[in-house]
PDB file of N, CA and C in Angstrom:
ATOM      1  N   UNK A   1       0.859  -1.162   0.000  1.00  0.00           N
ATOM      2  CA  UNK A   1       0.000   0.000   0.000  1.00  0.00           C
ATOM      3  C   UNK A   1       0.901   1.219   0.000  1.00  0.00           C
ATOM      4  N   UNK A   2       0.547   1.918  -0.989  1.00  0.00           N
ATOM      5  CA  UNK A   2       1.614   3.399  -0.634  1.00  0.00           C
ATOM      6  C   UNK A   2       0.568   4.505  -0.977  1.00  0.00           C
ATOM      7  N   UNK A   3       0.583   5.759  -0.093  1.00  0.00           N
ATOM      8  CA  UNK A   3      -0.178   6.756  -0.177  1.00  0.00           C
ATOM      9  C   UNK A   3       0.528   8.075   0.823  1.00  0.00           C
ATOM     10  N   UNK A   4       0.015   9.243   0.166  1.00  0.00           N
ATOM     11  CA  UNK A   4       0.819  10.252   0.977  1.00  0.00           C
ATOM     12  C   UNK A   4      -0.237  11.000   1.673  1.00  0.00           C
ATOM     13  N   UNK A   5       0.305  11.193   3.108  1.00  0.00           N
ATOM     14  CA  UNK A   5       0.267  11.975   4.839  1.00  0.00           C
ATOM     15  C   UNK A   5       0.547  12.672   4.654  1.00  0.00           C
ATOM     16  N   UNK A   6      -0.670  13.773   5.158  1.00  0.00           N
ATOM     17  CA  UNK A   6       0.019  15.038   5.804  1.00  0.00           C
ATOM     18  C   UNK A   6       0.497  15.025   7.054  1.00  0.00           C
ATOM     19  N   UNK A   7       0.936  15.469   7.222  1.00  0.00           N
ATOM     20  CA  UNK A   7       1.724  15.944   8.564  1.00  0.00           C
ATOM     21  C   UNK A   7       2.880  17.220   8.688  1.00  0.00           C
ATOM     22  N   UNK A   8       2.532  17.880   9.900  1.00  0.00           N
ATOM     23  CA  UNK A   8       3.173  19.012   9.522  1.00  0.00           C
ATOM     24  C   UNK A   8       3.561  19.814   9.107  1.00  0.00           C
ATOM     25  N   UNK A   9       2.682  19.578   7.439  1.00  0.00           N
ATOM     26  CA  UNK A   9       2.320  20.809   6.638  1.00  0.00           C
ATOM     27  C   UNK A   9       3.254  20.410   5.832  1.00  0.00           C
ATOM     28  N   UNK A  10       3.721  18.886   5.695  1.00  0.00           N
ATOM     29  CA  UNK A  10       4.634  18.553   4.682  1.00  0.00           C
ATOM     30  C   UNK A  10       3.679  16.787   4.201  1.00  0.00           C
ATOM     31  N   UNK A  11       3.989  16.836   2.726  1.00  0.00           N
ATOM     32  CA  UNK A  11       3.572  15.586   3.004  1.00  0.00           C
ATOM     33  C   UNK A  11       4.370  14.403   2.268  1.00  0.00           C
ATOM     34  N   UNK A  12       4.293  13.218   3.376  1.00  0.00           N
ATOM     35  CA  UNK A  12       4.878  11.853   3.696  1.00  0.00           C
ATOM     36  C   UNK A  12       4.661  10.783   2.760  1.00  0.00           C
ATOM     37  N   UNK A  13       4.973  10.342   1.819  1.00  0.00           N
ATOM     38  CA  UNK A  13       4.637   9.758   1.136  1.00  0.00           C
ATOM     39  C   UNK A  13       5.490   8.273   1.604  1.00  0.00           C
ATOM     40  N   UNK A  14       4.169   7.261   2.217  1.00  0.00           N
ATOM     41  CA  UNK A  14       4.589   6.223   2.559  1.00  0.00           C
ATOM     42  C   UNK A  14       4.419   4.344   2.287  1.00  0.00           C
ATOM     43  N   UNK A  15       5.425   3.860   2.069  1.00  0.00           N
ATOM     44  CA  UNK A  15       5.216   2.487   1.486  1.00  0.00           C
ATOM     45  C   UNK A  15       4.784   1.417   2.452  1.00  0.00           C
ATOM     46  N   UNK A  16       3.963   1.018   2.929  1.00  0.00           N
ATOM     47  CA  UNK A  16       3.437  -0.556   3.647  1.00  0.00           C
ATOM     48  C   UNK A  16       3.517  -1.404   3.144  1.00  0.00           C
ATOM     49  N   UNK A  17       4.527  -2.549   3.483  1.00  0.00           N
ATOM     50  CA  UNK A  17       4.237  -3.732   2.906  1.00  0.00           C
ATOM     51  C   UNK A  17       3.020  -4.978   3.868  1.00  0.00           C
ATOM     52  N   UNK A  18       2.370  -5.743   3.569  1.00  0.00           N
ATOM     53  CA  UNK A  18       1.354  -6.763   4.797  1.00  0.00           C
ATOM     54  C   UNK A  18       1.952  -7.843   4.150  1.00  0.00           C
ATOM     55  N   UNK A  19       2.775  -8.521   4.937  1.00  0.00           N
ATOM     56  CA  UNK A  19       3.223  -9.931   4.632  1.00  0.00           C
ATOM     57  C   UNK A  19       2.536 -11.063   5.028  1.00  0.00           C
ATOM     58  N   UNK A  20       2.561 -12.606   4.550  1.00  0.00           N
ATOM     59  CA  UNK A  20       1.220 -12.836   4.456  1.00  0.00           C
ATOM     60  C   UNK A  20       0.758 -13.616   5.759  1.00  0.00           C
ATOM     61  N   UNK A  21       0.924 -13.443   6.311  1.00  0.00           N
ATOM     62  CA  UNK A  21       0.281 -13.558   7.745  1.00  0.00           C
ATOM     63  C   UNK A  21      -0.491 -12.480   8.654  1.00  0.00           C
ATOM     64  N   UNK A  22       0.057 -11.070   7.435  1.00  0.00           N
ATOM     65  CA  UNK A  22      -1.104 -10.138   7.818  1.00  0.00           C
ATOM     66  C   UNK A  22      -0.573  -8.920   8.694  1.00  0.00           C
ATOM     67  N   UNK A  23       0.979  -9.003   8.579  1.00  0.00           N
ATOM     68  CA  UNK A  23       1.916  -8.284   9.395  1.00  0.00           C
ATOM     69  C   UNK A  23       2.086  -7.068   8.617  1.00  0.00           C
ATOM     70  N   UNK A  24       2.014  -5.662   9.348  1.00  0.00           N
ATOM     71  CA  UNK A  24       1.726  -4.690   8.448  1.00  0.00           C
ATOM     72  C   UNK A  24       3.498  -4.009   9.104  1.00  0.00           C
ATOM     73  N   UNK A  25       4.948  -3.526   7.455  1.00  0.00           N
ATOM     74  CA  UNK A  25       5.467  -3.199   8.096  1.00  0.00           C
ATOM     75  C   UNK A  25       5.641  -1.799   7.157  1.00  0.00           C
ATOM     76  N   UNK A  26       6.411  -1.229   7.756  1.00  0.00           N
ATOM     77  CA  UNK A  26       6.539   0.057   6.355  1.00  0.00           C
ATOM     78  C   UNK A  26       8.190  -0.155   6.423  1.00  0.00           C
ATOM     79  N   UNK A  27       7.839  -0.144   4.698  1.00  0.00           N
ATOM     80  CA  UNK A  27       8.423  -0.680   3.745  1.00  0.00           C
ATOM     81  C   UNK A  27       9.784   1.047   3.945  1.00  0.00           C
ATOM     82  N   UNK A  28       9.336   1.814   3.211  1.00  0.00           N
ATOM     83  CA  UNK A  28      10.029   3.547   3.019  1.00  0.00           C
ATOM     84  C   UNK A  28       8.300   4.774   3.322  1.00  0.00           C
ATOM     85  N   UNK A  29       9.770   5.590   3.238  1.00  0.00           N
ATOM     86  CA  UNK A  29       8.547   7.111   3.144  1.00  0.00           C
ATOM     87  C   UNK A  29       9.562   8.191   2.894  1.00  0.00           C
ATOM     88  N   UNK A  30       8.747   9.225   1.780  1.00  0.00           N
ATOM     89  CA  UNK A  30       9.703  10.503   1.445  1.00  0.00           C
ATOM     90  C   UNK A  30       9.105  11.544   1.990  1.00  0.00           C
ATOM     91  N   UNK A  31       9.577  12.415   2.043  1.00  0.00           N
ATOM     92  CA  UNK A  31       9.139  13.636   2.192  1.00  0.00           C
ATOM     93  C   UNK A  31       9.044  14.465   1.426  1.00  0.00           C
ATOM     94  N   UNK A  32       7.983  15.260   0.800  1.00  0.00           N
ATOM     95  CA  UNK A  32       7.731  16.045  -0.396  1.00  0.00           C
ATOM     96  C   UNK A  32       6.837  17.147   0.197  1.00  0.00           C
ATOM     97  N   UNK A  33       6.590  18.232  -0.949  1.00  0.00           N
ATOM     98  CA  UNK A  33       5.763  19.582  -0.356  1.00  0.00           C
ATOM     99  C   UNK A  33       4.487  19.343  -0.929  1.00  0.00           C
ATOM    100  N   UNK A  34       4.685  17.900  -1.957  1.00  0.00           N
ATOM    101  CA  UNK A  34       3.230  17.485  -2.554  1.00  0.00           C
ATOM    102  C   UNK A  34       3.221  15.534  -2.928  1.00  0.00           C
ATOM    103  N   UNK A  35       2.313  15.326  -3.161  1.00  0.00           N
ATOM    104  CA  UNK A  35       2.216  13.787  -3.678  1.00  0.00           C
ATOM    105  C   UNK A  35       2.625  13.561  -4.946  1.00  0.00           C
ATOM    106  N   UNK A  36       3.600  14.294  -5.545  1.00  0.00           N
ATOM    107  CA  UNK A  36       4.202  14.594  -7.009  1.00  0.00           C
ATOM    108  C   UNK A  36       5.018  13.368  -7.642  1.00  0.00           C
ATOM    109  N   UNK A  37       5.190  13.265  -8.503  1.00  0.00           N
ATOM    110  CA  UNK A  37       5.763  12.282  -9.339  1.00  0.00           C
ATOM    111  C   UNK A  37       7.445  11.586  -9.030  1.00  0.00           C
ATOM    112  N   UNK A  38       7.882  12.900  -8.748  1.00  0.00           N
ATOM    113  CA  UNK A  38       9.538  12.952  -8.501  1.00  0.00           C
ATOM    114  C   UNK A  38       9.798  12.353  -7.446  1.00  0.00           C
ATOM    115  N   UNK A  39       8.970  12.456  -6.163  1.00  0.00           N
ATOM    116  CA  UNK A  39       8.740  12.065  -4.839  1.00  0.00           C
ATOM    117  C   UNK A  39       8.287  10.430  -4.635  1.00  0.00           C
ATOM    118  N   UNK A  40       7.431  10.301  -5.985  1.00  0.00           N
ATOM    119  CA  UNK A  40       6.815   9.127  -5.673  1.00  0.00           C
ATOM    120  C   UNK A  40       7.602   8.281  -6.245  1.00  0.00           C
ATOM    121  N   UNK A  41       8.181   8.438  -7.270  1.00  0.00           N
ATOM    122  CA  UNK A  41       9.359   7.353  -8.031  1.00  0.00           C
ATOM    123  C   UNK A  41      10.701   7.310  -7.356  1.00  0.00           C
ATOM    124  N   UNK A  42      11.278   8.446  -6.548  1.00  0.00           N
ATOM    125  CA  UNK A  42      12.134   8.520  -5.772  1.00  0.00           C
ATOM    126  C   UNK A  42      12.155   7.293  -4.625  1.00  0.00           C
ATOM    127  N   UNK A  43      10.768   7.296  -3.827  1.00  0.00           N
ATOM    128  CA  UNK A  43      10.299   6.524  -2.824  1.00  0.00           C
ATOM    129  C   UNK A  43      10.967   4.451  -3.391  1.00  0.00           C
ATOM    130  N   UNK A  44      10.092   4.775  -4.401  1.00  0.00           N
ATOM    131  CA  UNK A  44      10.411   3.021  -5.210  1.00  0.00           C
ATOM    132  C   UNK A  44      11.383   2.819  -5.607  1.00  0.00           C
ATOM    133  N   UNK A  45      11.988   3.666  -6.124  1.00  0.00           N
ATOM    134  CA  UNK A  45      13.564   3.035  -6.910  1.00  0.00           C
ATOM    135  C   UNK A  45      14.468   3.049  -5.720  1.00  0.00           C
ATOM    136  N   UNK A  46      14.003   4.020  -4.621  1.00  0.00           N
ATOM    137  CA  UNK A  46      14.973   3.493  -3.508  1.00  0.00           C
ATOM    138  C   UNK A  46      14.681   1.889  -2.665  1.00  0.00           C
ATOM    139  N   UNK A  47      13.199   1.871  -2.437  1.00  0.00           N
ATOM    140  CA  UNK A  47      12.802   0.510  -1.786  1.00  0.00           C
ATOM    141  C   UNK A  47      13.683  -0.516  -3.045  1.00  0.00           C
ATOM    142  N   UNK A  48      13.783  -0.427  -4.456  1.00  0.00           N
ATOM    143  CA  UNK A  48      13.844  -1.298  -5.040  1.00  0.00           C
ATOM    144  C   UNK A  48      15.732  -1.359  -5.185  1.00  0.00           C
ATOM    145  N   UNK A  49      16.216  -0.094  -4.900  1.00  0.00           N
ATOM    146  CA  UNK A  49      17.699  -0.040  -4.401  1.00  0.00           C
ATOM    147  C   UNK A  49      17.974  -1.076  -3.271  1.00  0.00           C
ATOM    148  N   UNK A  50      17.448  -1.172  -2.578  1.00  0.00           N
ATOM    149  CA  UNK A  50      16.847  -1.137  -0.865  1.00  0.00           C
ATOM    150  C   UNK A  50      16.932  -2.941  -1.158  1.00  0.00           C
ATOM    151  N   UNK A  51      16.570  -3.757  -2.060  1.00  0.00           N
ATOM    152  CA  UNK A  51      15.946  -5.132  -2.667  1.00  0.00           C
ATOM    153  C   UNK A  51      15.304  -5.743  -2.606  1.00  0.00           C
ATOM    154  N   UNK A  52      13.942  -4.561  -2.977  1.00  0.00           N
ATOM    155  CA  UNK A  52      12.843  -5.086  -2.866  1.00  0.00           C
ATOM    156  C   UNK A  52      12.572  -5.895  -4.490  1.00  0.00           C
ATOM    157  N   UNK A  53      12.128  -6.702  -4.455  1.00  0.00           N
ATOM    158  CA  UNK A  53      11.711  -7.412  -5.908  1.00  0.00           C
ATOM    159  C   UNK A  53      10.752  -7.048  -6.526  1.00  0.00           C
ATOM    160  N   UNK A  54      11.221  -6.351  -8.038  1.00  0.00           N
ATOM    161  CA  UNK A  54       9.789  -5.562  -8.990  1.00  0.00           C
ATOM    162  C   UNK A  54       9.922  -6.714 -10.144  1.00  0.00           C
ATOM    163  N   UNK A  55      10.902  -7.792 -10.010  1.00  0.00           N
ATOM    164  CA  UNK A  55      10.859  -8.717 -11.257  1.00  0.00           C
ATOM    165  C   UNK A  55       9.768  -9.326 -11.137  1.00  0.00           C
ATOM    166  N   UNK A  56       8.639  -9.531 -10.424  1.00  0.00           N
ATOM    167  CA  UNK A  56       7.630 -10.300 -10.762  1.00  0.00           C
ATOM    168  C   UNK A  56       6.528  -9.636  -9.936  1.00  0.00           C
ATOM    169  N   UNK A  57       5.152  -9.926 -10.413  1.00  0.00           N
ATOM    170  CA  UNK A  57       4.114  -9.246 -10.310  1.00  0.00           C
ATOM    171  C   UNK A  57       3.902  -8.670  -9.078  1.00  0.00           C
ATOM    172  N   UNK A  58       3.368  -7.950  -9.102  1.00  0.00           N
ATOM    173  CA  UNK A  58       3.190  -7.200  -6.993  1.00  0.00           C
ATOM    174  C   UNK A  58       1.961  -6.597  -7.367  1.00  0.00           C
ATOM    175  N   UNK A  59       0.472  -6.983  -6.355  1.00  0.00           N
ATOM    176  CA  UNK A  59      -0.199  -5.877  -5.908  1.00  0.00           C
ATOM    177  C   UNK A  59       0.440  -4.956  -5.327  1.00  0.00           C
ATOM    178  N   UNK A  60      -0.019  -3.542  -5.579  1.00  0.00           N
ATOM    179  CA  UNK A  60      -0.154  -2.164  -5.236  1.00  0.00           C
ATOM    180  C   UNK A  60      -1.311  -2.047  -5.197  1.00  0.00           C
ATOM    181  N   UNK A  61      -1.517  -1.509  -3.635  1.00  0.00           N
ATOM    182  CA  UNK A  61      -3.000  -0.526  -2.972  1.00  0.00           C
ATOM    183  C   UNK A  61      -2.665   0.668  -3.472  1.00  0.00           C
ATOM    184  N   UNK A  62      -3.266   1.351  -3.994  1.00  0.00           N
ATOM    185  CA  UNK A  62      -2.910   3.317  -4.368  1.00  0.00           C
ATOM    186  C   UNK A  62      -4.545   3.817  -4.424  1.00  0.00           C
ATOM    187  N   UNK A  63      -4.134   4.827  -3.634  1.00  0.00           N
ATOM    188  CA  UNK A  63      -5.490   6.213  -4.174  1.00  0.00           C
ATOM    189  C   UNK A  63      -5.568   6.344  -5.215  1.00  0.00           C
ATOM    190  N   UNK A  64      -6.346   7.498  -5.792  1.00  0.00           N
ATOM    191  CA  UNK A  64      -6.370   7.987  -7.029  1.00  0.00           C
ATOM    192  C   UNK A  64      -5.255   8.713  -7.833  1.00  0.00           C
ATOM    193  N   UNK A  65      -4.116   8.477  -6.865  1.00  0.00           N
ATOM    194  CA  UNK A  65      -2.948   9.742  -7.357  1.00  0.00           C
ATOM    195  C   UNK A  65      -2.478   9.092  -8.947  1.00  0.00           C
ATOM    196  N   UNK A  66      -2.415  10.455  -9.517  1.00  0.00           N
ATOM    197  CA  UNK A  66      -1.730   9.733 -10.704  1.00  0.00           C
ATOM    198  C   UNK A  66      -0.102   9.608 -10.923  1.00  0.00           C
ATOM    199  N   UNK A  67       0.640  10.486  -9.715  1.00  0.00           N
ATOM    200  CA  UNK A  67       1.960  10.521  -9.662  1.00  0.00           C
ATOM    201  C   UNK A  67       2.305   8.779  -9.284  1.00  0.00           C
ATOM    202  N   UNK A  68       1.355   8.643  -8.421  1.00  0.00           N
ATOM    203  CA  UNK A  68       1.985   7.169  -7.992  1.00  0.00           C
ATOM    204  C   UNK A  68       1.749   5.945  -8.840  1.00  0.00           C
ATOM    205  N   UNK A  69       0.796   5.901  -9.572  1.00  0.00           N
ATOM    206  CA  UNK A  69       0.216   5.353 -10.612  1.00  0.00           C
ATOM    207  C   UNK A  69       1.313   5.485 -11.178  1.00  0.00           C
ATOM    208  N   UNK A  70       1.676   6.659 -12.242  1.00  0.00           N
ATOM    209  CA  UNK A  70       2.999   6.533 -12.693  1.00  0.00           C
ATOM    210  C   UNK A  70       4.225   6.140 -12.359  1.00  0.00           C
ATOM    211  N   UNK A  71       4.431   6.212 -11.203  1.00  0.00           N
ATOM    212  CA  UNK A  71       5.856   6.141 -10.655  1.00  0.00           C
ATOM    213  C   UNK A  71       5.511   4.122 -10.613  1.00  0.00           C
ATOM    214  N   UNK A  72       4.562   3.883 -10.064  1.00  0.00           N
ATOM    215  CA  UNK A  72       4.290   2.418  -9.841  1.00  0.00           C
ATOM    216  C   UNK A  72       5.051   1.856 -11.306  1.00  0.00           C
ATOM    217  N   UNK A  73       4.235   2.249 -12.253  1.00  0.00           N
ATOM    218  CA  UNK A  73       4.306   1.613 -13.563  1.00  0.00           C
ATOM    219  C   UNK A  73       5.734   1.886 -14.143  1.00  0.00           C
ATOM    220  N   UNK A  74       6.952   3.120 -13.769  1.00  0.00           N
ATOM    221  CA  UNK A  74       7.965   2.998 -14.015  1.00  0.00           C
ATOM    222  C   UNK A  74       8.699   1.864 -13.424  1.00  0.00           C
ATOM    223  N   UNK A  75       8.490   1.789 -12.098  1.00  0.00           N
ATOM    224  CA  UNK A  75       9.458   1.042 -11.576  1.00  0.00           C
ATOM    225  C   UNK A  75       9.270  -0.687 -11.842  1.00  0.00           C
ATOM    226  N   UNK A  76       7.575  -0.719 -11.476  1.00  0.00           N
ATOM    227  CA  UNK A  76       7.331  -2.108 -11.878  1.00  0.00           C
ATOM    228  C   UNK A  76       6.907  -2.976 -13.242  1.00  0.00           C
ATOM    229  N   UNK A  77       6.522  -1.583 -14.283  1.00  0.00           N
ATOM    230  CA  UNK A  77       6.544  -1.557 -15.694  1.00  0.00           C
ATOM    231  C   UNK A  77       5.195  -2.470 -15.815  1.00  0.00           C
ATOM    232  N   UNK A  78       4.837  -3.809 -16.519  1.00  0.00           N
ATOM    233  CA  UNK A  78       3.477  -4.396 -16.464  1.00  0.00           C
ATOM    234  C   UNK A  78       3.024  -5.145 -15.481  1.00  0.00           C
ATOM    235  N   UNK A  79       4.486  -5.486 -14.887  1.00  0.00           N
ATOM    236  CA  UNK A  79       4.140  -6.143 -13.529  1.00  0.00           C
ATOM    237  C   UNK A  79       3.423  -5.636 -12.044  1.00  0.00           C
ATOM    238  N   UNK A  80       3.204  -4.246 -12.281  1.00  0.00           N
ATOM    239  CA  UNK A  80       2.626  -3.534 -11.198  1.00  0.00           C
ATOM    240  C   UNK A  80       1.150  -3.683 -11.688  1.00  0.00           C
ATOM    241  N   UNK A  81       0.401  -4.438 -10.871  1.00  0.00           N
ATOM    242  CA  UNK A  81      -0.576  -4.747 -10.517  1.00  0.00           C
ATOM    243  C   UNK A  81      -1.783  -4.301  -9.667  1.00  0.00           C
ATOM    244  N   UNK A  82      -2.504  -3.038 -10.166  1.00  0.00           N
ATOM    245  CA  UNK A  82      -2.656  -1.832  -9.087  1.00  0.00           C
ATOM    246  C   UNK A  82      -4.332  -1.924  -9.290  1.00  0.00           C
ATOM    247  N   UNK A  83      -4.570  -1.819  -7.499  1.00  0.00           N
ATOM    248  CA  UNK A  83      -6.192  -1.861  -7.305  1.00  0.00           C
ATOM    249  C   UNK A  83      -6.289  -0.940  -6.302  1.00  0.00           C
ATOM    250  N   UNK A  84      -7.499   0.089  -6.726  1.00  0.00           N
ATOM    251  CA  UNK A  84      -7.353   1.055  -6.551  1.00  0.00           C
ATOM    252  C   UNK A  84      -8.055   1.088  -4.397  1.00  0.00           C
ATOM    253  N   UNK A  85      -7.560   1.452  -3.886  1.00  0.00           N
ATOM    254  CA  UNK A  85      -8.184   1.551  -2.529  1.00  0.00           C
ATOM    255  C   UNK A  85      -9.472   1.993  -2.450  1.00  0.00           C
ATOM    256  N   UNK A  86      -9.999   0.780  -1.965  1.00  0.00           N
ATOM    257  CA  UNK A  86     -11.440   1.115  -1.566  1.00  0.00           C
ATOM    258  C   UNK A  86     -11.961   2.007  -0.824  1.00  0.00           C
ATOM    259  N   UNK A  87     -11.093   2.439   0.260  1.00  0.00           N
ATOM    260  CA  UNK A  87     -11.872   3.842   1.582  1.00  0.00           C
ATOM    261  C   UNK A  87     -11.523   4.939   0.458  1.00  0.00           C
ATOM    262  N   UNK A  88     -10.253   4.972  -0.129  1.00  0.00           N
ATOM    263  CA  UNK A  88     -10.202   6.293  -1.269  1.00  0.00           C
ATOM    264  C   UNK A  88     -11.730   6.199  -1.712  1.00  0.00           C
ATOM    265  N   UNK A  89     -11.766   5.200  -2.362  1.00  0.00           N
ATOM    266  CA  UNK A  89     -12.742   5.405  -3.670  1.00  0.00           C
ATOM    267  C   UNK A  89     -14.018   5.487  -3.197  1.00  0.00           C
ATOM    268  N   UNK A  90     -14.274   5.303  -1.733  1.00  0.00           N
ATOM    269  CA  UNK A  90     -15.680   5.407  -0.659  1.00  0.00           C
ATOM    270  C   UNK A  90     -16.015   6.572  -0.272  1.00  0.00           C
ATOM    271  N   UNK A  91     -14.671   7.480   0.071  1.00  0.00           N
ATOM    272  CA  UNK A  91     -14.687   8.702   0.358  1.00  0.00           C
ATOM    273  C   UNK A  91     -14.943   9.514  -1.179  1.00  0.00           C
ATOM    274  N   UNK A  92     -14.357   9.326  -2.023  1.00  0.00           N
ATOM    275  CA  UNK A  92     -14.401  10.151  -3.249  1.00  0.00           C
ATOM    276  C   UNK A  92     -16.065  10.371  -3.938  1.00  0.00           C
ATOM    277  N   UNK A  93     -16.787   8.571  -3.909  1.00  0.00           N
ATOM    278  CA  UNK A  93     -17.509   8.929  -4.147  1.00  0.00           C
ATOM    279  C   UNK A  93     -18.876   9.430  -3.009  1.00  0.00           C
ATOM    280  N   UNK A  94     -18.437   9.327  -1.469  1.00  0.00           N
ATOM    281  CA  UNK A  94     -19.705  10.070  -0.862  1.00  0.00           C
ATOM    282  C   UNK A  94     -19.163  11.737  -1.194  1.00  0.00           C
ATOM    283  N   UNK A  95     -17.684  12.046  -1.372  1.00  0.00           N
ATOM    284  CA  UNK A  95     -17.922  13.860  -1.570  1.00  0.00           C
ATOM    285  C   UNK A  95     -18.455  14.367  -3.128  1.00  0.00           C
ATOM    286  N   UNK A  96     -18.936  13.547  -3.345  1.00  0.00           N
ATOM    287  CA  UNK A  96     -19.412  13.906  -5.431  1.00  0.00           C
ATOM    288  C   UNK A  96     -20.760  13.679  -4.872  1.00  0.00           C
ATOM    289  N   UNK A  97     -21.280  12.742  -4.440  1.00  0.00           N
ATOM    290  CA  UNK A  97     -23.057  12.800  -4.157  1.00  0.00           C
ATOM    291  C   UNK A  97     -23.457  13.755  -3.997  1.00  0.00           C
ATOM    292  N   UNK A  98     -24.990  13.543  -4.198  1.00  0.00           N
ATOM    293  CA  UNK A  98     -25.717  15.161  -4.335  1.00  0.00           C
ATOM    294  C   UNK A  98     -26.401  15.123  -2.716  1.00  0.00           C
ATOM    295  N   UNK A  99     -26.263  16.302  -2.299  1.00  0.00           N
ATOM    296  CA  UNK A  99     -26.782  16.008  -0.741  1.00  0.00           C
ATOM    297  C   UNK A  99     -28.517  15.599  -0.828  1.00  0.00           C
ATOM    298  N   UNK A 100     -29.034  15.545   0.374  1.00  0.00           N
ATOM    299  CA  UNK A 100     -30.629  14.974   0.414  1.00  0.00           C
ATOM    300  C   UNK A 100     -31.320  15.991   1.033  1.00  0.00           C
TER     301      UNK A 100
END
């Protein structure tokens, strides 16, 4: 799962890995002034410096960002395997509804 935190008026852009017993650890996190592209590919090519394995398929949890979307698909190319987070996409669509 990777998605970027605010905090402190900066925001955190951070990697979780859940290994499969359900163990949630974090993986990296950058620090950026936005959820931007440079930040988000920075984050992966270091985890993948780091040796993490992009040679074969990996779910990715991601929001709607398209920086990370991109950055995903650089680093993991067709093998990034990306479904989009459900509370994102729960929240996105109750703030588009029309009120009652």
């Amino acid at each position: 799962m990777i998605d970027g935190v605010e905090y402190a008026g900066q925001t955190m852009v951070v990697a979780l890995g859940i290994t499969e017993d359900g163990t949630k650890r974090i993986l990296g996190l950058r620090q950026g002034a936005t959820e931007n592209a440079a930040v988000c590919v920075a984050l992966l090519e270091e985890l993948q410096a780091r040796g993490l394995d992009t040679s074969r398929p990996t779910l990715l949890v991601l929001d709607g960002s398209k920086a990370l979307h991109a950055a995903a698909r650089r680093v993991w190319g067709d093998r990034a395997v990306i479904q989009r987070c459900q509370v994102h996409k729960r929240r996105n669509i109750k703030a588009h509804r029309a009120e009652k």
